[in-house]
N, C-alpha and C. Protein backbone atom coordinates (compact mmCIF):
# COMPACT_ATOMS: atom_id res chain seq x y z
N UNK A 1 4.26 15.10 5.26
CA UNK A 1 5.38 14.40 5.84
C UNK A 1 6.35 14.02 4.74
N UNK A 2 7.10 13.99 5.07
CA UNK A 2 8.76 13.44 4.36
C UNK A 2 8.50 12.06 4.50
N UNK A 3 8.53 11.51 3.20
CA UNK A 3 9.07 9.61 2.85
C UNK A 3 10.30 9.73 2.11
N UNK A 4 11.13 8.48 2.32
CA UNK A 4 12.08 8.39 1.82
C UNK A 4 12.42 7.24 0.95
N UNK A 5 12.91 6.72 -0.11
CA UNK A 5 13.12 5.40 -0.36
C UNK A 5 14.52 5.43 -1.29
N UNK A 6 15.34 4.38 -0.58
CA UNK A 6 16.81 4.07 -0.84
C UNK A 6 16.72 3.33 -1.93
N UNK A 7 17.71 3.71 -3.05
CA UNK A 7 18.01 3.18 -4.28
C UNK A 7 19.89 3.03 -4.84
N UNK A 8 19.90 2.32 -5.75
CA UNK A 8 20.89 2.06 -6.62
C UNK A 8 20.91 3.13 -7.73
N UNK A 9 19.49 3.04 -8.46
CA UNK A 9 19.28 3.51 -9.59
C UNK A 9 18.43 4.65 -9.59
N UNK A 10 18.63 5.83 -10.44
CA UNK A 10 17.58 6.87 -10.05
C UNK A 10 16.27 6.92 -10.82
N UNK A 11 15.29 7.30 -10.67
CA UNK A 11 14.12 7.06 -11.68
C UNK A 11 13.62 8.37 -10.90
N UNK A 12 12.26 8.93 -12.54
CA UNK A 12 11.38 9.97 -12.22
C UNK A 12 10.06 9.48 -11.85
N UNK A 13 10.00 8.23 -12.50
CA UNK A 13 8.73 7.60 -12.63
C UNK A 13 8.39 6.14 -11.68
N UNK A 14 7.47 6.24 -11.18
CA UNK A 14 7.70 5.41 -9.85
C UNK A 14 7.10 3.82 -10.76
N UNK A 15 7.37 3.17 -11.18
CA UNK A 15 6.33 2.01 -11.98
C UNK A 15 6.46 0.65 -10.94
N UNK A 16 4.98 0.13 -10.69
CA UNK A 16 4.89 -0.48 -9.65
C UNK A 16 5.27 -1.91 -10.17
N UNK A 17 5.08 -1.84 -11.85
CA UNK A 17 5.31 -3.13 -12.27
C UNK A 17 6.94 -3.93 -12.25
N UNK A 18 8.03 -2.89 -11.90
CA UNK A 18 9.60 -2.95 -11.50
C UNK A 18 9.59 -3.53 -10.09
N UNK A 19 8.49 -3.00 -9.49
CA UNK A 19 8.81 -3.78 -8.05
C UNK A 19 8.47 -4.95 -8.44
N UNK A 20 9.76 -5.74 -7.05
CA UNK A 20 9.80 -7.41 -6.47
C UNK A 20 8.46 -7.63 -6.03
N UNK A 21 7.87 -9.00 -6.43
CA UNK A 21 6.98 -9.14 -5.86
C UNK A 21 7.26 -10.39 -4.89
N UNK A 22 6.81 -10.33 -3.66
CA UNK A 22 6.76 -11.58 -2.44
C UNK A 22 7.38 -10.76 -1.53
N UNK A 23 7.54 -9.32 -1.45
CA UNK A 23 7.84 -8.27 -0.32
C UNK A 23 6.94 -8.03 0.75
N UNK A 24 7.14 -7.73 1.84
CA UNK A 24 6.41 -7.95 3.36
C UNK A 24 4.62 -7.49 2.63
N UNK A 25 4.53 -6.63 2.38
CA UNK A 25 2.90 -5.74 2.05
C UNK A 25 2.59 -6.38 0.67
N UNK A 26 3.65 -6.98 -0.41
CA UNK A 26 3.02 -7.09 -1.03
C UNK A 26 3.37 -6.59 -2.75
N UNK A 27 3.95 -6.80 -3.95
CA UNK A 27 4.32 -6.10 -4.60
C UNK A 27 3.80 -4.60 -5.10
N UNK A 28 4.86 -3.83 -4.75
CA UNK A 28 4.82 -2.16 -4.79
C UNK A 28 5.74 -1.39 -4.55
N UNK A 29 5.55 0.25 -4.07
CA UNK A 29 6.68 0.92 -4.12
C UNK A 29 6.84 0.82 -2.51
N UNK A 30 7.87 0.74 -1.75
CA UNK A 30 8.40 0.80 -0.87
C UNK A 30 8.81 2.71 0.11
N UNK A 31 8.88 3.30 0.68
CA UNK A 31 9.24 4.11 1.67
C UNK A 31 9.14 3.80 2.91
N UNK A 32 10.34 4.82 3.51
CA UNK A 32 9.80 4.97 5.49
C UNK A 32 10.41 6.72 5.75
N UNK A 33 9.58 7.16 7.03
CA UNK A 33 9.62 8.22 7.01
C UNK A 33 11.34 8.80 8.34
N UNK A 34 11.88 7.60 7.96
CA UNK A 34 12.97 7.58 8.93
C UNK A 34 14.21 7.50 8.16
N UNK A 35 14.88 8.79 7.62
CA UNK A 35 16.01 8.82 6.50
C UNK A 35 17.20 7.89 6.40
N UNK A 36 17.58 7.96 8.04
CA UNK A 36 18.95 6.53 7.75
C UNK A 36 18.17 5.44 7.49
N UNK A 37 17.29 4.78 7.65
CA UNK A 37 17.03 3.26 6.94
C UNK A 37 16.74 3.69 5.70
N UNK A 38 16.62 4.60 5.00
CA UNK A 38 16.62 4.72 3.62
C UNK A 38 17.89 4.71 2.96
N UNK A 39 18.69 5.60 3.66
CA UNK A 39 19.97 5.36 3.50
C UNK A 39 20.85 4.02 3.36
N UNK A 40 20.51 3.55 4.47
CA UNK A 40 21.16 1.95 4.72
C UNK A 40 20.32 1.31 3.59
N UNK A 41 19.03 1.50 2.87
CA UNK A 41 18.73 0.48 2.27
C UNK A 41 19.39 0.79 0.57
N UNK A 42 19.81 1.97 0.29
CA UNK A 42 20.48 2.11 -0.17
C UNK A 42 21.89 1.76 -0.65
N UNK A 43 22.51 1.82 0.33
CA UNK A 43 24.03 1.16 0.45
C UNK A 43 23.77 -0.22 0.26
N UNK A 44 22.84 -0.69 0.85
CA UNK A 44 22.98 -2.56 0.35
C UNK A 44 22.46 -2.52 -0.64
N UNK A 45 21.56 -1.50 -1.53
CA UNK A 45 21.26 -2.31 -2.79
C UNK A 45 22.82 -2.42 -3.51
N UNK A 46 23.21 -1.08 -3.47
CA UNK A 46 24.20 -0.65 -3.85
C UNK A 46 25.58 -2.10 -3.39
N UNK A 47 25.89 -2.31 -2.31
CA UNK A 47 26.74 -3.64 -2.52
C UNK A 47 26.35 -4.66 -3.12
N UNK A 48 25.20 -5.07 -3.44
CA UNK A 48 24.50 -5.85 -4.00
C UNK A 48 24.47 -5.99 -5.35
N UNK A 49 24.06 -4.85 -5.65
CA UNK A 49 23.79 -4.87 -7.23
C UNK A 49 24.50 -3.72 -8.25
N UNK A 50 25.27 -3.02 -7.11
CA UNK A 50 26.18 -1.96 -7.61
C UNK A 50 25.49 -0.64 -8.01
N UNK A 51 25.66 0.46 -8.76
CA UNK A 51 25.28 1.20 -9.14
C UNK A 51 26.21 2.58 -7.79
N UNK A 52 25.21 3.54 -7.46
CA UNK A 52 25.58 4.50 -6.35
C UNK A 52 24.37 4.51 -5.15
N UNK A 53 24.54 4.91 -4.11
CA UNK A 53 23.46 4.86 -3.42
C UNK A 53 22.72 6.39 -3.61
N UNK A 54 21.50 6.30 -3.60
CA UNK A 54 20.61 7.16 -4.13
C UNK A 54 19.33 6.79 -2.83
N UNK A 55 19.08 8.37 -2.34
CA UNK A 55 18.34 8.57 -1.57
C UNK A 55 17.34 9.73 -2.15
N UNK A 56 15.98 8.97 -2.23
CA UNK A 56 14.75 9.67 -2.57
C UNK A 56 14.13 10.43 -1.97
N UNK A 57 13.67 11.56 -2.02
CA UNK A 57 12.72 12.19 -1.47
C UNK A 57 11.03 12.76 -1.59
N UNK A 58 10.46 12.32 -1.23
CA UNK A 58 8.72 12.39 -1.11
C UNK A 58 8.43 13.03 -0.45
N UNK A 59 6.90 14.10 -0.85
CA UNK A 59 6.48 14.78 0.49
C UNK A 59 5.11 14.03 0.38
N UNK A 60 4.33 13.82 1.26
CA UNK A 60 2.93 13.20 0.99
C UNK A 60 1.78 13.37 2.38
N UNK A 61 1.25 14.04 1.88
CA UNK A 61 -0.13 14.65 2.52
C UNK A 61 -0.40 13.15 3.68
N UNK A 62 -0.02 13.32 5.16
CA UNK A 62 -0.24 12.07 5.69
C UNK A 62 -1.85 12.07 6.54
N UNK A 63 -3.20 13.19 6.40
CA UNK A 63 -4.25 13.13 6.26
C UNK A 63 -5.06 12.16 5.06
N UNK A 64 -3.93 11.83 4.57
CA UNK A 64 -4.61 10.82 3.50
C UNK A 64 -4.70 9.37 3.93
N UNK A 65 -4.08 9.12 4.88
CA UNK A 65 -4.24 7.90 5.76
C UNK A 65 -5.68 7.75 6.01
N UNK A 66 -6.29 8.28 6.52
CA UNK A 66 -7.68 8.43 6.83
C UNK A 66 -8.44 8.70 6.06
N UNK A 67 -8.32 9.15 4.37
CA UNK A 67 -9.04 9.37 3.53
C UNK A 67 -10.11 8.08 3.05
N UNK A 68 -11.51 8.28 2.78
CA UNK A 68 -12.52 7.34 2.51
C UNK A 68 -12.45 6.62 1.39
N UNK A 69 -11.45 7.81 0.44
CA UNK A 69 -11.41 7.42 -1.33
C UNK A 69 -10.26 6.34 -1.06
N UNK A 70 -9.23 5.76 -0.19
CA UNK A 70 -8.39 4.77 0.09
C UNK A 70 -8.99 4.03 0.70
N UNK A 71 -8.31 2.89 -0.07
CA UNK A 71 -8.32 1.76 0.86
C UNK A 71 -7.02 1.23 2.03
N UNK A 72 -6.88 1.42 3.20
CA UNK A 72 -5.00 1.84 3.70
C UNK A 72 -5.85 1.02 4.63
N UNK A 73 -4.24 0.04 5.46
CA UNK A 73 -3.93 -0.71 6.47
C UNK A 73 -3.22 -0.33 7.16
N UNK A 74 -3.19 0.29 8.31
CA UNK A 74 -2.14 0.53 9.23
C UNK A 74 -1.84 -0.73 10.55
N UNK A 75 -0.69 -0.81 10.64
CA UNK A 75 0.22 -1.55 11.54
C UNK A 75 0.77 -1.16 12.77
N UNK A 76 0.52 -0.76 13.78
CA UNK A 76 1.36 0.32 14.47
C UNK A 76 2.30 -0.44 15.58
N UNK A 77 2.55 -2.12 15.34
CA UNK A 77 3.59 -2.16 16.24
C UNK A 77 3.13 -4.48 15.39
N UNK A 78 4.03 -4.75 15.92
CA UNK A 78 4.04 -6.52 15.60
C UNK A 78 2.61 -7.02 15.99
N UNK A 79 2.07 -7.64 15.06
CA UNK A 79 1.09 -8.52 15.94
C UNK A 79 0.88 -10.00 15.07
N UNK A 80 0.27 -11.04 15.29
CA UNK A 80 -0.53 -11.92 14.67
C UNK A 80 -0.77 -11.18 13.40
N UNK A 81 -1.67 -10.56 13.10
CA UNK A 81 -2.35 -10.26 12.00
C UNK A 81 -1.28 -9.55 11.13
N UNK A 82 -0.31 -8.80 11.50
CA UNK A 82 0.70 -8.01 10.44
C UNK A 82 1.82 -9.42 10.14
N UNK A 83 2.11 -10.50 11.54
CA UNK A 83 3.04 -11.33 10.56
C UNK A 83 2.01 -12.46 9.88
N UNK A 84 0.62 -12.72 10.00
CA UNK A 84 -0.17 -13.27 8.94
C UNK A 84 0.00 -12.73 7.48
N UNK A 85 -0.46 -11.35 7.75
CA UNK A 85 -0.07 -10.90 6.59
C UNK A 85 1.21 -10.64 5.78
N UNK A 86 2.36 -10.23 6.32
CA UNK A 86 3.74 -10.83 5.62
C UNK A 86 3.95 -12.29 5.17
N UNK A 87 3.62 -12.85 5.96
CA UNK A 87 3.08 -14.46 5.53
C UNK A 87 2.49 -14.47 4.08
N UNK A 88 1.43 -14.37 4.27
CA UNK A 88 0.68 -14.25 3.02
C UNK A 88 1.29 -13.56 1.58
N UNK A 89 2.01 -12.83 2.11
CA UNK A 89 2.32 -11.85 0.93
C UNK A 89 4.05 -12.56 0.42
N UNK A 90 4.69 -12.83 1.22
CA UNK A 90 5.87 -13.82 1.06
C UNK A 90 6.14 -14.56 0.50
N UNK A 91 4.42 -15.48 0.89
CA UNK A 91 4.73 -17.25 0.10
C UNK A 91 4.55 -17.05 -1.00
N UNK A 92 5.62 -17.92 -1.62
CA UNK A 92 5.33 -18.40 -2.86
C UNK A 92 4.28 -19.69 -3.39
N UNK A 93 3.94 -20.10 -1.88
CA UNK A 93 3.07 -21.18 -2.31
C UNK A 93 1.24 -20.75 -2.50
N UNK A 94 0.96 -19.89 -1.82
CA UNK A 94 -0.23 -19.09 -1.83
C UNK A 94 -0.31 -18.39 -3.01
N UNK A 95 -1.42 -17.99 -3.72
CA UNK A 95 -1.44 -16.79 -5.08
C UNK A 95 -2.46 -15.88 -4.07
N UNK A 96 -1.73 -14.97 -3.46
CA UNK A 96 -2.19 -13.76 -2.24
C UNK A 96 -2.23 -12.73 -2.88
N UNK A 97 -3.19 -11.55 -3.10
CA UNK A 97 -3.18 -10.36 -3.56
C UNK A 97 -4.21 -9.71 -2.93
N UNK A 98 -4.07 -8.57 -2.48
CA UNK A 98 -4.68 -7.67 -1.38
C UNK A 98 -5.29 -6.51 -2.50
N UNK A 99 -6.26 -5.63 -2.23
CA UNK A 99 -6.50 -4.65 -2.53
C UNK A 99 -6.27 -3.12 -1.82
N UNK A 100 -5.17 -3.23 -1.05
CA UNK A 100 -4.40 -2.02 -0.41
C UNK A 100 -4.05 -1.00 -1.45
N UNK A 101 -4.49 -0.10 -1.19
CA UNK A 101 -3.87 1.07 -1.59
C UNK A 101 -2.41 1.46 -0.91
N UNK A 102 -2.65 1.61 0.58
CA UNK A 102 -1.43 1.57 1.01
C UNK A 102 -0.96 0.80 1.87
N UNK A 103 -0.32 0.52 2.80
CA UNK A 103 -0.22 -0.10 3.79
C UNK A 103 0.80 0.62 4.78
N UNK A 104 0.67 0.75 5.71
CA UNK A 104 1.67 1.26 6.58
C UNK A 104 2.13 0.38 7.89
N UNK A 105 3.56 -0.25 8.22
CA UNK A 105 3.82 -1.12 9.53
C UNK A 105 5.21 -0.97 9.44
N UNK A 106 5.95 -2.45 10.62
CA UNK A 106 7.02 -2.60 10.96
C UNK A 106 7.46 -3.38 9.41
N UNK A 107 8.45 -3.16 9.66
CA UNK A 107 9.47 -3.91 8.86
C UNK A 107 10.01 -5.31 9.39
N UNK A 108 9.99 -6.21 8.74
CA UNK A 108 9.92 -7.97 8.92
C UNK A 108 11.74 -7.49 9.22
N UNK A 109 11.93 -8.58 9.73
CA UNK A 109 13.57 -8.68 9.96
C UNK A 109 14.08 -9.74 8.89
N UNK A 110 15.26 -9.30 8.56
CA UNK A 110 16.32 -9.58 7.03
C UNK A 110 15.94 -11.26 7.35
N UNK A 111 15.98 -11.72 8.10
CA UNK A 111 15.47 -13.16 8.03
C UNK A 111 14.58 -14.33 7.78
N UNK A 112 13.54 -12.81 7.17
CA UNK A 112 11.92 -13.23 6.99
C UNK A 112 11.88 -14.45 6.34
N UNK A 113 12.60 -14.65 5.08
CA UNK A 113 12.14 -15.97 4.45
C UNK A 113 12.31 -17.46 5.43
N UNK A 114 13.96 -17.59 6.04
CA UNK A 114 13.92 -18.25 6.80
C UNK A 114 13.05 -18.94 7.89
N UNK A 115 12.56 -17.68 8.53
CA UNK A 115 11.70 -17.91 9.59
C UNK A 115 10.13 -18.27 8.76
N UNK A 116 10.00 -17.49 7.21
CA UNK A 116 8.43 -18.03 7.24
C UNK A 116 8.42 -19.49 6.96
N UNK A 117 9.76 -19.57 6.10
CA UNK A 117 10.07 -21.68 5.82
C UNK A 117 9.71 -22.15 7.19
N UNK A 118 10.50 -21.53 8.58
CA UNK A 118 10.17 -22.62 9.82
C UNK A 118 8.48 -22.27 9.97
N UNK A 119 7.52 -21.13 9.73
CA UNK A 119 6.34 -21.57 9.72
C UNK A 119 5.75 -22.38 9.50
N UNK A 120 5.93 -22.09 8.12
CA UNK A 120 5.45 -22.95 6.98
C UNK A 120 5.31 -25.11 7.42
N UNK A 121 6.77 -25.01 7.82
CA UNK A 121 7.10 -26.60 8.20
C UNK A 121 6.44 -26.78 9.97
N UNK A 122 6.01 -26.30 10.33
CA UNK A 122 5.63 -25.82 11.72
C UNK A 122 6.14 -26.15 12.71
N UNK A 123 7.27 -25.79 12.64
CA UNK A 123 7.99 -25.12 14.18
C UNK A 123 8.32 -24.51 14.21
N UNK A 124 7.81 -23.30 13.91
CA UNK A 124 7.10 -21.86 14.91
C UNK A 124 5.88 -21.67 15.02
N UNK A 125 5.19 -21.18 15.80
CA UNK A 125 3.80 -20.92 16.01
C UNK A 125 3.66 -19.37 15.28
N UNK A 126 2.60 -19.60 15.26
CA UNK A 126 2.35 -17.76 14.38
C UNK A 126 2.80 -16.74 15.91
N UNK A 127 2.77 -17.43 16.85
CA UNK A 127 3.20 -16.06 17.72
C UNK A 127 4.54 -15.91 17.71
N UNK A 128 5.46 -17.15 18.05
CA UNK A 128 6.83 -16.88 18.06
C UNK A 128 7.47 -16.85 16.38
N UNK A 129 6.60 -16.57 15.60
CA UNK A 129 6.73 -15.89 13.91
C UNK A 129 7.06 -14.41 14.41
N UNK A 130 5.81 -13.58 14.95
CA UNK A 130 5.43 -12.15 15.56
C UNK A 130 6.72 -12.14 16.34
N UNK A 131 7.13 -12.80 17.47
CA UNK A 131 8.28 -12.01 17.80
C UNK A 131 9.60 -12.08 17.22
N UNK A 132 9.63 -13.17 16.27
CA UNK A 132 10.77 -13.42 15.65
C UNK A 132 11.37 -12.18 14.74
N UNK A 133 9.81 -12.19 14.00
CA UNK A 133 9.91 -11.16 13.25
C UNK A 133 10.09 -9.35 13.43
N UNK A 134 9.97 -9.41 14.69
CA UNK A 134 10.20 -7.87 15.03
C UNK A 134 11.58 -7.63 15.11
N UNK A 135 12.07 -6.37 14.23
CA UNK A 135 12.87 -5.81 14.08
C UNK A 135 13.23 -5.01 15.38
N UNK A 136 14.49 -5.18 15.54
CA UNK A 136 15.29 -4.61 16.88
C UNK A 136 15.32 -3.23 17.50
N UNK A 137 15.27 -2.49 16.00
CA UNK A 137 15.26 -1.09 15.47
C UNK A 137 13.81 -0.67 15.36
N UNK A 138 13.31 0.65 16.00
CA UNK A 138 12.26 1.23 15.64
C UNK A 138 11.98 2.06 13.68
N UNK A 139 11.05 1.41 13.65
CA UNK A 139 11.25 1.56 11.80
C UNK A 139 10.20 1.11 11.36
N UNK A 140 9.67 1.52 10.29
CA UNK A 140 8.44 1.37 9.67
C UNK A 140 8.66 1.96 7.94
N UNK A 141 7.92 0.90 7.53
CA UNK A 141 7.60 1.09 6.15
C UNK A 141 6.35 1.30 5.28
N UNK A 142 5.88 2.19 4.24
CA UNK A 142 4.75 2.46 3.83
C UNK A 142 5.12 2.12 2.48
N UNK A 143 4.16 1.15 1.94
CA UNK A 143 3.78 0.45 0.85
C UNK A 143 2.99 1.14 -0.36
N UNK A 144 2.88 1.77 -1.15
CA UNK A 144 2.17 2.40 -2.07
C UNK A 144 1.68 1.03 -3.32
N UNK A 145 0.86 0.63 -3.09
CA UNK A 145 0.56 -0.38 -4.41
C UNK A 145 -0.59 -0.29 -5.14
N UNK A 146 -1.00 1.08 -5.31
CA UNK A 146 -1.65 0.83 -6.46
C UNK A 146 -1.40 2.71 -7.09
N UNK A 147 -1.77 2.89 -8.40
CA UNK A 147 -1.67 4.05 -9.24
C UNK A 147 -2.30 5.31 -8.07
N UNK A 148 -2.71 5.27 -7.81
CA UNK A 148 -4.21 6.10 -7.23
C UNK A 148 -3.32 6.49 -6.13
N UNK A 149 -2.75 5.38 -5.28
CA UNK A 149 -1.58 5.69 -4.45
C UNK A 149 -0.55 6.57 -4.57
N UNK A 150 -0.03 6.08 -5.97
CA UNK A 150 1.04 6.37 -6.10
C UNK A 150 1.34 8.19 -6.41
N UNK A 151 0.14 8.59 -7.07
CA UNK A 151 -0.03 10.23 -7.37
C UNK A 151 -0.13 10.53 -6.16
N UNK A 152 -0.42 10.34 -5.07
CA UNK A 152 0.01 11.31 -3.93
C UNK A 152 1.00 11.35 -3.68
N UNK A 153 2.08 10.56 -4.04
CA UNK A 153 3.79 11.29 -3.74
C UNK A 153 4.31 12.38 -4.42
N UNK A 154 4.94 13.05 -4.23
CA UNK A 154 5.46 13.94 -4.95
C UNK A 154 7.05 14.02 -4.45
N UNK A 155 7.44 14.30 -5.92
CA UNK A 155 9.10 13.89 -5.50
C UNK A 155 9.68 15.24 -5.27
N UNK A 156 10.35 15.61 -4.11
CA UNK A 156 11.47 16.85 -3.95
C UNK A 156 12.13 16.53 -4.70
């Protein structure tokens, strides 16, 4: 399958230690297998932080989802347990670190921090977190965070 991941800046070398850490899965490399949100995530780094927008291309064996030698989380739609876990991986008040190889789900909506502060202070319940947090748009993102991960991409 085709992954994609939107950039400012171009690189050959994927280094996990450049990624933000307190991102939905967790600090790592970011893709989705849906080209305009790569695109779009592109253009905003790009208003953001300037540079050009730069769209990546990956091919990656997606039988490896199911491979025994990984450790992978799949997400396949909002629930409790995926906005627990954005939770977790968000706060800055928690020291949260997962042993995912990969992770695969929805994408938190641009408002995530906001809404995890109203968790956090509790008024929201972890369910109306889950629907808050679902993105409007069908879209999904796959997380690569660790080395072992990361050699199964291969860049077109």
């Amino acid at each position: 399958m085709k992954l994609y991941h939107g950039t400012n800046v171009d690189f050959q070398q994927i280094d996990i230690a450049k990624s933000k850490a307190y991102k939905d899965f967790g600090q790592g490399f970011y893709l989705t297998d849906i080209r305009e949100q790569a695109e779009a995530w592109a253009k905003k780094k790009t208003e953001l932080f300037g540079g050009l927008p730069i769209l990546q291309e990956y091919d990656f064996d997606e039988t490896m989802l199911t491979s025994a030698d990984l450790n992978v989380l799949l997400f396949d739609y909002p629930t409790e347990e995926w906005a627990t876990f954005i939770h977790k991986n968000r706060s800055r008040k928690a020291s949260f670190h997962h042993d995912y190889d990969i992770v695969v789900g929805p994408i938190a909506d641009d408002g995530v921090a906001y809404l995890i502060g109203r968790y956090d202070e509790g008024t929201l319940t972890i369910a109306e977190l889950v629907r808050e947090l679902e993105y409007k748009k069908l879209n999904r993102q796959f997380f690569f965070g660790t080395d072992k991960a990361i050699k199964l991409l291969k860049r077109i």
